[in-house]
C-alpha atoms as a PDB file:
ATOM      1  CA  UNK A   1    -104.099  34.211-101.160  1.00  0.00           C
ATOM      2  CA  UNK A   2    -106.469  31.892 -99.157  1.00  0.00           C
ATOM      3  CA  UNK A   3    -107.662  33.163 -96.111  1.00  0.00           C
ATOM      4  CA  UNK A   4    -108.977  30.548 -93.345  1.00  0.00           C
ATOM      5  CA  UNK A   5    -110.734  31.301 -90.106  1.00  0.00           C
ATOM      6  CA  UNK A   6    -110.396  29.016 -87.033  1.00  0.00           C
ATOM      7  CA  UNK A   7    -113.321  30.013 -84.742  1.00  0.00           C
ATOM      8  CA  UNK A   8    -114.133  29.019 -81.014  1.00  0.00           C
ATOM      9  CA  UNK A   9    -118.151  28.976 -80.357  1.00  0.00           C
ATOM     10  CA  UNK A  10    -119.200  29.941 -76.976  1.00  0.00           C
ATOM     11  CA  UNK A  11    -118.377  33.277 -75.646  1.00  0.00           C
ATOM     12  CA  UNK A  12    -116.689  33.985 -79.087  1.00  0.00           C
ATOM     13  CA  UNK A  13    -119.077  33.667 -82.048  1.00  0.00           C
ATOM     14  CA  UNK A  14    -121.583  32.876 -79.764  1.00  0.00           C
ATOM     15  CA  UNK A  15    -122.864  35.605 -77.283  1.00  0.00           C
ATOM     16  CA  UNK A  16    -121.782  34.241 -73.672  1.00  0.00           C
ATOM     17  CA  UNK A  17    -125.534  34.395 -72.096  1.00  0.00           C
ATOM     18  CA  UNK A  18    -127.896  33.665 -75.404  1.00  0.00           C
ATOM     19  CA  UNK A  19    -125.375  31.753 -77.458  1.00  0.00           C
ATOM     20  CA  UNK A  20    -127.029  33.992 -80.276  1.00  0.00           C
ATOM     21  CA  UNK A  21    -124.442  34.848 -83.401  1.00  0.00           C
ATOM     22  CA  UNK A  22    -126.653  37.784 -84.648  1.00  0.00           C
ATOM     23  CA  UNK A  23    -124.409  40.637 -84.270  1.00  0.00           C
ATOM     24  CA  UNK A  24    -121.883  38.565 -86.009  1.00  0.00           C
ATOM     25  CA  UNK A  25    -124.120  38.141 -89.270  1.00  0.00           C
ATOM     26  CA  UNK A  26    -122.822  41.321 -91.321  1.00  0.00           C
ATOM     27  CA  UNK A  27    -118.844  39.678 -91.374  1.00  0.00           C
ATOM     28  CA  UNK A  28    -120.446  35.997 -91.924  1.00  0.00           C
ATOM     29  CA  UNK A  29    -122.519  37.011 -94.780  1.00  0.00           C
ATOM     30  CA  UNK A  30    -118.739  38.292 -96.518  1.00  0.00           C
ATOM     31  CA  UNK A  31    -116.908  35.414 -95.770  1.00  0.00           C
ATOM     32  CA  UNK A  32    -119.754  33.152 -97.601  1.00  0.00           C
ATOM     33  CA  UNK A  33    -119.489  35.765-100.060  1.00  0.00           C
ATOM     34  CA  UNK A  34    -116.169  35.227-100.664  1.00  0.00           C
ATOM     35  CA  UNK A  35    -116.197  31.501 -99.732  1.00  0.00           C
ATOM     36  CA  UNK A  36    -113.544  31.653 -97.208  1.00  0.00           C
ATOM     37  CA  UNK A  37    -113.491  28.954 -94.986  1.00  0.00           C
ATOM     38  CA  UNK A  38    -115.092  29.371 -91.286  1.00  0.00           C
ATOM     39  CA  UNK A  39    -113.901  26.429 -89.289  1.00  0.00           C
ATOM     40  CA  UNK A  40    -114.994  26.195 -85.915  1.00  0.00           C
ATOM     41  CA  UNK A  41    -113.107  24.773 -82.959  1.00  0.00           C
ATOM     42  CA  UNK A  42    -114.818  24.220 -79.709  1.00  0.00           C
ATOM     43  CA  UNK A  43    -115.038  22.164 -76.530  1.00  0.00           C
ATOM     44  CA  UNK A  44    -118.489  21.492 -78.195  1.00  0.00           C
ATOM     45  CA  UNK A  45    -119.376  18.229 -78.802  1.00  0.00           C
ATOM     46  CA  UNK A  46    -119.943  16.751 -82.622  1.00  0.00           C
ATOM     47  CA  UNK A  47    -123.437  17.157 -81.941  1.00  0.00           C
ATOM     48  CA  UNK A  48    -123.181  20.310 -80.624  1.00  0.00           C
ATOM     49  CA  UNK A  49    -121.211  21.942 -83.360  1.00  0.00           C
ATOM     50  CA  UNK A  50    -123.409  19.820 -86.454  1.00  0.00           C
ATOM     51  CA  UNK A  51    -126.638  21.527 -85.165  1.00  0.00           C
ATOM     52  CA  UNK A  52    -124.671  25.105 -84.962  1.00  0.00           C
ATOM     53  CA  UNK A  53    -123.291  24.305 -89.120  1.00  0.00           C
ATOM     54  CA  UNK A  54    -126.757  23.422 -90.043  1.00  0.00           C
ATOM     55  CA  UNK A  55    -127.887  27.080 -88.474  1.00  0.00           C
ATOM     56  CA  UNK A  56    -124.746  29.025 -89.674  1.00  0.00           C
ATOM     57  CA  UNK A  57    -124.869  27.251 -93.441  1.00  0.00           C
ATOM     58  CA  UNK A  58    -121.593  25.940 -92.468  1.00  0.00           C
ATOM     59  CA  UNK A  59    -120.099  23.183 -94.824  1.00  0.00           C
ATOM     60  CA  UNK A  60    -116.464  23.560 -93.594  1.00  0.00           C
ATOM     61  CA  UNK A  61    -114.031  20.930 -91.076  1.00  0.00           C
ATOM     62  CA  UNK A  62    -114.458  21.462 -87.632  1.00  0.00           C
ATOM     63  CA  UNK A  63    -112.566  20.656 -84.664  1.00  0.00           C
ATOM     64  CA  UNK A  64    -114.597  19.235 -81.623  1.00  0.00           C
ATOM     65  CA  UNK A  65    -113.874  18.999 -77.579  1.00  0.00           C
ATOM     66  CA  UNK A  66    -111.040  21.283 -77.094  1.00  0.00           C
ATOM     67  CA  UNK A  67    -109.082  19.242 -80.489  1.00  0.00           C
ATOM     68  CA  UNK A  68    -110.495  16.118 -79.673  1.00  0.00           C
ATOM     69  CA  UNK A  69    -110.905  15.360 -83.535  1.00  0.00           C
ATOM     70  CA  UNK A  70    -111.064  16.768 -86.524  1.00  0.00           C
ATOM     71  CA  UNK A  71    -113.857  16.198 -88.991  1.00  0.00           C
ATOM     72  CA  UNK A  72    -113.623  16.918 -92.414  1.00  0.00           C
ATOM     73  CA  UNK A  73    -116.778  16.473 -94.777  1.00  0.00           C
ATOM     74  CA  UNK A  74    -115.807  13.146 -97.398  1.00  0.00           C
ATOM     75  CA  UNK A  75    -114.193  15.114-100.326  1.00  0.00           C
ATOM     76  CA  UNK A  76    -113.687  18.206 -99.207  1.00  0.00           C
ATOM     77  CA  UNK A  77    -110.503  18.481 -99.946  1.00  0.00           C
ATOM     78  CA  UNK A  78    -109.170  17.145-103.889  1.00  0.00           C
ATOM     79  CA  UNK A  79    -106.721  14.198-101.862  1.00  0.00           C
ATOM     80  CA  UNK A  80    -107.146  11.916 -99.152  1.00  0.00           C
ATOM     81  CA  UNK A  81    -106.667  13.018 -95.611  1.00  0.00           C
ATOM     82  CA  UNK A  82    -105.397  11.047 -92.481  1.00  0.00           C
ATOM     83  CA  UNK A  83    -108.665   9.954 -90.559  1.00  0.00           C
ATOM     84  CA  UNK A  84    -111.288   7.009 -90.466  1.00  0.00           C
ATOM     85  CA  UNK A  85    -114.767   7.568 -91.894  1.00  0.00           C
ATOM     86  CA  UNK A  86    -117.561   8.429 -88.978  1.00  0.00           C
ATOM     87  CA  UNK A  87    -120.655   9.006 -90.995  1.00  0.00           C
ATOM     88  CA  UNK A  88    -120.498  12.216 -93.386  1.00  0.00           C
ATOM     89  CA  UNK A  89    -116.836  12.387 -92.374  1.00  0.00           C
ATOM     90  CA  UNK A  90    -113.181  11.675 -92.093  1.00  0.00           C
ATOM     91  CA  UNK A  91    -112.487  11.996 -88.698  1.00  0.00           C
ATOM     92  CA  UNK A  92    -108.928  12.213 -87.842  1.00  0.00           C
ATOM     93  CA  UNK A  93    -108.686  11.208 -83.745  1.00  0.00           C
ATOM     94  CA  UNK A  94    -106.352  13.507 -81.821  1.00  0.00           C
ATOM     95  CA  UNK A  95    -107.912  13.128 -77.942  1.00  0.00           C
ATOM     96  CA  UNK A  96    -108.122  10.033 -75.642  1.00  0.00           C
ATOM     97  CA  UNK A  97    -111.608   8.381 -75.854  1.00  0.00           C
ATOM     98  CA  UNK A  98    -114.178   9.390 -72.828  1.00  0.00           C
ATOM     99  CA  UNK A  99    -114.586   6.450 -71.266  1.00  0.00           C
ATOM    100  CA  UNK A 100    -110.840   6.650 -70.798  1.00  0.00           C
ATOM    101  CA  UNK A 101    -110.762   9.985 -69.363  1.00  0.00           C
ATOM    102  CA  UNK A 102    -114.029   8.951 -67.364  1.00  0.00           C
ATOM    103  CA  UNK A 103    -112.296   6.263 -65.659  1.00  0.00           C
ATOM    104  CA  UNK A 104    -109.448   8.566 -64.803  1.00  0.00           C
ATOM    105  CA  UNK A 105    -111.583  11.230 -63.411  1.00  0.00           C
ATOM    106  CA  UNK A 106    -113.737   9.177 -61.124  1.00  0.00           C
ATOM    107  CA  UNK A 107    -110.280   7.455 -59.956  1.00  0.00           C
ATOM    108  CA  UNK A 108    -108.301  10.810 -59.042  1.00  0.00           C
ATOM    109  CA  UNK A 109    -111.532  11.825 -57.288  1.00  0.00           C
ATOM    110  CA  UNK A 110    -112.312   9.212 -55.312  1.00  0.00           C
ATOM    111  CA  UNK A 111    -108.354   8.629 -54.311  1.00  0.00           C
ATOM    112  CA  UNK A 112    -107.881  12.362 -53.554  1.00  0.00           C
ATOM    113  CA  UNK A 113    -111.672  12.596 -52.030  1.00  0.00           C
ATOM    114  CA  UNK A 114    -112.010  16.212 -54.154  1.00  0.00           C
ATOM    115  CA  UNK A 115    -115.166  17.147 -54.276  1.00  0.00           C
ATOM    116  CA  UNK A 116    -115.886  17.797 -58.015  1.00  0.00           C
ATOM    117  CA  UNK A 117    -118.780  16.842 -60.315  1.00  0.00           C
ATOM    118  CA  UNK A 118    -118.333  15.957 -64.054  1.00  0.00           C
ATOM    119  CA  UNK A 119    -120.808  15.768 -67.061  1.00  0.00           C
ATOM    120  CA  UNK A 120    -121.014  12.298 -67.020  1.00  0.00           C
ATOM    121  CA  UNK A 121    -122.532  12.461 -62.985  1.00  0.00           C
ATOM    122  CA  UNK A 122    -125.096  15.429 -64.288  1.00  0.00           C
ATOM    123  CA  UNK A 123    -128.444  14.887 -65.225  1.00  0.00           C
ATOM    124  CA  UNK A 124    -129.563  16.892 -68.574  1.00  0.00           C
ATOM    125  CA  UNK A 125    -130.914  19.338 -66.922  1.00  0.00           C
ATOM    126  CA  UNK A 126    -128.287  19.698 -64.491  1.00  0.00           C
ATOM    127  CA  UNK A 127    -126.082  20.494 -67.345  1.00  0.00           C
ATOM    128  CA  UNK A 128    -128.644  22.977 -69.055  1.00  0.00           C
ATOM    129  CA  UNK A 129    -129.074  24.670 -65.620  1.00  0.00           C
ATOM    130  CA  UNK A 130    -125.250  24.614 -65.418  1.00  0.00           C
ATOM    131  CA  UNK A 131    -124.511  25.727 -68.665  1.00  0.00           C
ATOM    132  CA  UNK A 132    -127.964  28.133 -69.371  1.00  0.00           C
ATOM    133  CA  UNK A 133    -128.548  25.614 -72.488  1.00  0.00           C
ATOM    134  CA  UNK A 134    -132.007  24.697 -73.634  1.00  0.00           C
ATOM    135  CA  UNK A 135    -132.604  21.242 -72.405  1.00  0.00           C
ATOM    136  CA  UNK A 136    -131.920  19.743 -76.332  1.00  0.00           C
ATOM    137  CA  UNK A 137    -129.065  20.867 -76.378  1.00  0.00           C
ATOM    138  CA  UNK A 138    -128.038  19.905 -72.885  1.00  0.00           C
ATOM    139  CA  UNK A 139    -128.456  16.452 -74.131  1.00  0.00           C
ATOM    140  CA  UNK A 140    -125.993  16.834 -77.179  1.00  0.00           C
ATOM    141  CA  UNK A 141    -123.688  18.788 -74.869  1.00  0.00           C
ATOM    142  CA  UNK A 142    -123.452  15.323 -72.408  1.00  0.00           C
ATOM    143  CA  UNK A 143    -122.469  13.568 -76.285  1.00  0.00           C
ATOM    144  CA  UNK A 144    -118.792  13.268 -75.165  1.00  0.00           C
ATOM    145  CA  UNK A 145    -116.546  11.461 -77.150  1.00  0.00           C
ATOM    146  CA  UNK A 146    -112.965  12.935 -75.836  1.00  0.00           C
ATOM    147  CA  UNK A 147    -113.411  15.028 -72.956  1.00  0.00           C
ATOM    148  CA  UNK A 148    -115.135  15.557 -69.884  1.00  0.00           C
ATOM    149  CA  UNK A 149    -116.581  18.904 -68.601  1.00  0.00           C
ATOM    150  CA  UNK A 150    -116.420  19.440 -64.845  1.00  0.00           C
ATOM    151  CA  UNK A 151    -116.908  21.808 -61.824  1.00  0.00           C
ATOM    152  CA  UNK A 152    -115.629  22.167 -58.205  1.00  0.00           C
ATOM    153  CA  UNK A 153    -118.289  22.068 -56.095  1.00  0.00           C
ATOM    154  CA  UNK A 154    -116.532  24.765 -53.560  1.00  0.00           C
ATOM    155  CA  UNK A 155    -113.501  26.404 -54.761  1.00  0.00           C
ATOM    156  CA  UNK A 156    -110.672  24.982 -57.390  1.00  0.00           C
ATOM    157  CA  UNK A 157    -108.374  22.499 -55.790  1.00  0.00           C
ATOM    158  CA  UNK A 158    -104.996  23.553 -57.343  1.00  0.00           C
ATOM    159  CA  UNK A 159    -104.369  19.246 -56.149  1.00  0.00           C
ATOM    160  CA  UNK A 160    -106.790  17.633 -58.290  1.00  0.00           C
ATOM    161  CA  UNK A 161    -105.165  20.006 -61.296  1.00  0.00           C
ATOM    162  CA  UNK A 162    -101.911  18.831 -60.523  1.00  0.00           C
ATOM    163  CA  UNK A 163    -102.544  14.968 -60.235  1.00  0.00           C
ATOM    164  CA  UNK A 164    -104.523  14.990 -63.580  1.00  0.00           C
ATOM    165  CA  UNK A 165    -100.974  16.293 -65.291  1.00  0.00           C
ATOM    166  CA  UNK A 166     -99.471  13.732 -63.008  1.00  0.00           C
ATOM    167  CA  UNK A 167    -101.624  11.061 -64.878  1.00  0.00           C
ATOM    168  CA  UNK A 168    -100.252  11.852 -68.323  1.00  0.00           C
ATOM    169  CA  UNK A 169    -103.627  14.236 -69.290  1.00  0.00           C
ATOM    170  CA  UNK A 170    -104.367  17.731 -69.672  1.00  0.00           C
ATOM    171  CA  UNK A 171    -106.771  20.279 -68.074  1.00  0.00           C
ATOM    172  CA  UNK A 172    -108.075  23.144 -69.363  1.00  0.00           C
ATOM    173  CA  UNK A 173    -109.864  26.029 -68.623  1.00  0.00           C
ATOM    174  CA  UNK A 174    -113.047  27.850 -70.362  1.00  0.00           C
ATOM    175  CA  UNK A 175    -116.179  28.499 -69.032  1.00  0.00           C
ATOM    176  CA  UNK A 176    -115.430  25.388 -67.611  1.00  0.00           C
ATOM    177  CA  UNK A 177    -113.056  23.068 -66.252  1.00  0.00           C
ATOM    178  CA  UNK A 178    -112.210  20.093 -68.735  1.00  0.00           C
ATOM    179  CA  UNK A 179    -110.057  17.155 -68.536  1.00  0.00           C
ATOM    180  CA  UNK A 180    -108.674  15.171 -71.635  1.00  0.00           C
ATOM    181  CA  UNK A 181    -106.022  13.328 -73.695  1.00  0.00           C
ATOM    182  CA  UNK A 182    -102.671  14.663 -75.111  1.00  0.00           C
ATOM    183  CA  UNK A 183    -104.663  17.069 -77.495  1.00  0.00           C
ATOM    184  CA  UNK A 184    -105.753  20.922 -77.381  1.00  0.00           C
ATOM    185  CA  UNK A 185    -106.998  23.269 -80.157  1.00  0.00           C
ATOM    186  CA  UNK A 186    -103.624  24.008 -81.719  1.00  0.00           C
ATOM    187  CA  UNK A 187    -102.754  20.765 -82.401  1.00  0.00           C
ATOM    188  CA  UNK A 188    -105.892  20.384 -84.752  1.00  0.00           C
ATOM    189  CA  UNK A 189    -105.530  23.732 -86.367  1.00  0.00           C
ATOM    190  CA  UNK A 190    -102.210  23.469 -87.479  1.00  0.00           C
ATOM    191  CA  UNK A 191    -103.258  19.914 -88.769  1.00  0.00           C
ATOM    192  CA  UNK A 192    -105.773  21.596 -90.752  1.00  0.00           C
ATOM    193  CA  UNK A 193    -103.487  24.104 -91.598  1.00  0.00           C
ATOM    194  CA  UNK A 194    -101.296  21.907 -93.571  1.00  0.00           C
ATOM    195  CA  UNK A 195    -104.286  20.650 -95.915  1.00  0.00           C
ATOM    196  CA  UNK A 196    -105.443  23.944 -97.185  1.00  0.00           C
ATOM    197  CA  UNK A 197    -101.665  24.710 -97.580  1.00  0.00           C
ATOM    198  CA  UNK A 198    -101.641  21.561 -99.773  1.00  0.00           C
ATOM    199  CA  UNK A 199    -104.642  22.604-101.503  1.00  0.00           C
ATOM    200  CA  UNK A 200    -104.173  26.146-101.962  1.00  0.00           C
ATOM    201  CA  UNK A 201    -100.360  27.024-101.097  1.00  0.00           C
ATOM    202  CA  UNK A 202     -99.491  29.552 -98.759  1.00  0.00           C
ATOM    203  CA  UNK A 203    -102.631  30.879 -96.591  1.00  0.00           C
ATOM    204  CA  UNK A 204    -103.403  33.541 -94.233  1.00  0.00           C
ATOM    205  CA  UNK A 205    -105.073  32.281 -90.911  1.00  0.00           C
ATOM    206  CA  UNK A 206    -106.877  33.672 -88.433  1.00  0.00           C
ATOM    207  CA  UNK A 207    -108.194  32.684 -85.079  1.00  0.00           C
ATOM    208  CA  UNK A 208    -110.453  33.620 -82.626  1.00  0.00           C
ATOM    209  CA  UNK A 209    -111.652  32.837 -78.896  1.00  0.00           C
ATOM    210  CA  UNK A 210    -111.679  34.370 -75.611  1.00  0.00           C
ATOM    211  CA  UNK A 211    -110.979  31.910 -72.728  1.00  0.00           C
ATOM    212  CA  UNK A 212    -107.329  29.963 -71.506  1.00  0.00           C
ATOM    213  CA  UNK A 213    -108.456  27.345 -73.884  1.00  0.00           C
ATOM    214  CA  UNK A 214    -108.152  29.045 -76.884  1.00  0.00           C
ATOM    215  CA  UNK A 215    -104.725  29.534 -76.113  1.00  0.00           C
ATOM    216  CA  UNK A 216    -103.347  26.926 -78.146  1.00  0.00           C
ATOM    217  CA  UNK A 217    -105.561  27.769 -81.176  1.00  0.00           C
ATOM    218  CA  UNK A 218    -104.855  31.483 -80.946  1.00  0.00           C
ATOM    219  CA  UNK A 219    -100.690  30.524 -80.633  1.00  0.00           C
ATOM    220  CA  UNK A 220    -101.438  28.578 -84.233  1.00  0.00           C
ATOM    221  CA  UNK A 221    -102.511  30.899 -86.056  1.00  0.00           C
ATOM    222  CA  UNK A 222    -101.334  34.166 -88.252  1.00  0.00           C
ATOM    223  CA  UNK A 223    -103.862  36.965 -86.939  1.00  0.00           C
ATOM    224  CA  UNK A 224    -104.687  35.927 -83.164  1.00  0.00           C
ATOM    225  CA  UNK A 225    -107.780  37.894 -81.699  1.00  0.00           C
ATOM    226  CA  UNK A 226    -109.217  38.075 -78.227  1.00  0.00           C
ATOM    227  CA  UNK A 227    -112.678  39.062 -78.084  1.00  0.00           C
ATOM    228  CA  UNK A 228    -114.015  40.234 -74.607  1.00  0.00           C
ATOM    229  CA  UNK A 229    -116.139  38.625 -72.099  1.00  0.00           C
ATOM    230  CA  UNK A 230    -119.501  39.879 -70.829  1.00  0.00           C
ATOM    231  CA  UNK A 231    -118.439  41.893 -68.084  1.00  0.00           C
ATOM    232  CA  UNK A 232    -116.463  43.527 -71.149  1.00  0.00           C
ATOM    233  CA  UNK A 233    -113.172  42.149 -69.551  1.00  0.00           C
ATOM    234  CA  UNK A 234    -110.127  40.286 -71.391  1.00  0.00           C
ATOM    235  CA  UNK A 235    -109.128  37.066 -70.272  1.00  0.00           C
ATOM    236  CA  UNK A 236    -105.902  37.464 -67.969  1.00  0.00           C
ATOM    237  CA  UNK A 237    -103.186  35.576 -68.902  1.00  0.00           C
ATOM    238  CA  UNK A 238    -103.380  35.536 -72.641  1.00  0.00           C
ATOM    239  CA  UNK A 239    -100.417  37.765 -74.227  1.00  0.00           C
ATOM    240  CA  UNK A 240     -98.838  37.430 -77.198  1.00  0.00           C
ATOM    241  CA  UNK A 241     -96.581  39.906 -79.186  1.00  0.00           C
ATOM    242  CA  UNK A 242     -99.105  39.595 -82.522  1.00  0.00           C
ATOM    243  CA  UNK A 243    -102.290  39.518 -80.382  1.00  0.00           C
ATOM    244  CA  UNK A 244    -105.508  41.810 -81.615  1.00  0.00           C
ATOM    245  CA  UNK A 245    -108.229  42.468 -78.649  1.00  0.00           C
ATOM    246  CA  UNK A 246    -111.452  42.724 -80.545  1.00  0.00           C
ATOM    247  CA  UNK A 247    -113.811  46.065 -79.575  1.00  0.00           C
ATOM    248  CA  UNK A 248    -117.055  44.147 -78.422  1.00  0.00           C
ATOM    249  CA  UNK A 249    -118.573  41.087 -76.215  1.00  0.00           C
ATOM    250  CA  UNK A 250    -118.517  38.110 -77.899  1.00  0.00           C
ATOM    251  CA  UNK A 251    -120.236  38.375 -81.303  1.00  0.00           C
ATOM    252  CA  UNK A 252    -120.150  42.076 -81.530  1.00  0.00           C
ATOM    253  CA  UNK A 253    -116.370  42.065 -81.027  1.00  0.00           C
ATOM    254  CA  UNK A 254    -115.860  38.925 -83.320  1.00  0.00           C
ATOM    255  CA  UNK A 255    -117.433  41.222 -86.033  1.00  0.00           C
ATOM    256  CA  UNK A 256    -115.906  44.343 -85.896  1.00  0.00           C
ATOM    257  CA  UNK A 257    -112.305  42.118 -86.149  1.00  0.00           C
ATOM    258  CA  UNK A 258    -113.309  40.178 -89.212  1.00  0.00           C
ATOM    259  CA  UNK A 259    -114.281  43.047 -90.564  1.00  0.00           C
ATOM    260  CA  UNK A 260    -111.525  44.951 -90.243  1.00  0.00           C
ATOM    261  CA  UNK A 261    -109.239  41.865 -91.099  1.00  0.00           C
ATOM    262  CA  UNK A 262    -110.825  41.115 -94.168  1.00  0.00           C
ATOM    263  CA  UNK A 263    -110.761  45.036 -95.006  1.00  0.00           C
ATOM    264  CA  UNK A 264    -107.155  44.614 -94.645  1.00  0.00           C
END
């Protein structure tokens, strides 16, 4: 039976602080081995995540901003799938564009007079001195095409939340606040679900993230796991009945539950 893992990057695969995967290599070298797809769904951008496949050897879908879109290399899988071709891809569109959820933002803030700060008002190396990113990759992280990161500039303003559900969008949390379309991570992973099902029958999925946005992906999937943050910590509010807490920080504990998944 085909086994398929749905990944998030930062804090998960990626160590929170050094975005480094290295205690992750030992379970990534068997699922290459045993060519078992690693897809990996992020609030990344497509820029973002292209420069982490080239680095990982990754030549699998991935799902970008929170489920933004999916993109799926041309002819990966033996039939046509729903989507318009961006460059090496089909990209099947799931989120609102940015300059839609741009206008929004700067129009709640400005009517509600919340002091709160987006990507698109940061400089690059606001956003790598935000975000502890290298200043290159500070510029692909401002390469929004569905969502927009942002921060309160004192505390969260439960207000501003509310009035961007008001407004027909979403919110989410991760190591940042992020406001977007009608889409999440679940959406796109079940999407991608039902074309390896169509290529390969039944499968068995598993997912993996750490923060209140990988809620949705870690809901889709057969073998949910929560890895923990760096102060060690589990994200509160994330329970469910079938839910594994990896032993490890980020990449440590990302390996030690493959592992013992795939021993399984």
């Amino acid at each position: 039976m085909q086994i398929v893992i749905f990944t998030d990057l930062d804090g998960t695969l990626l160590h929170p602080r050094t975005y480094s995967f290295e205690e992750a290599k030992p379970a990534l070298d068997i699922i290459r081995s045993r060519s078992i797809p690693l897809v990996l769904c992020s609030s990344k951008t497509r820029a973002e995540i292209e420069a982490y496949r080239k680095r990982l050897n990754n030549g699998h879908p991935f799902i970008s901003e929170n489920g933004g879109a999916i993109f799926v290399p041309t002819g990966y899988f033996p039939f046509a799938v729903e989507g318009e071709a961006r460059g090496a891809y089909i990209a099947s569109i799931l989120g609102a564009p940015y300059d839609t959820i741009r206008k929004e933002f700067i129009h709640l803030r400005e009517n509600l007079k919340t002091a709160v700060k987006g990507f698109g008002d940061m400089t690059v190396r606001e956003v790598a001195e935000l975000t502890g990113l290298a200043v290159e990759e500070a510029v692909l992280a401002k390469e929004r095409e569905f969502d927009e990161p942002f921060v309160f500039e004192s505390k969260p303003d439960s207000g501003f939340l509310k009035a961007i559900e008001e407004e027909g969008l979403r919110w989410t949390r991760g190591r940042l606040y992020h406001i977007m379309g009608e889409s999440d991570k679940g959406n796109a992973v079940r999407m991608l679900k039902t074309w390896y099902e169509r290529e390969h029958g039944k499968i068995v999925s598993i997912g993996l993230g750490d923060g209140l946005n990988d809620i949705p992906l870690l809901n889709a999937v057969d073998h949910p796991v929560l890895v923990r943050k760096e102060d060690a910590s589990y994200e509160e509010g994330i329970s469910m009945t079938n839910l594994i807490k990896a032993d490890g920080i980020g990449p440590e504990g990302w390996n030690r539950a493959v592992m013992r998944l795939l021993a399984g």
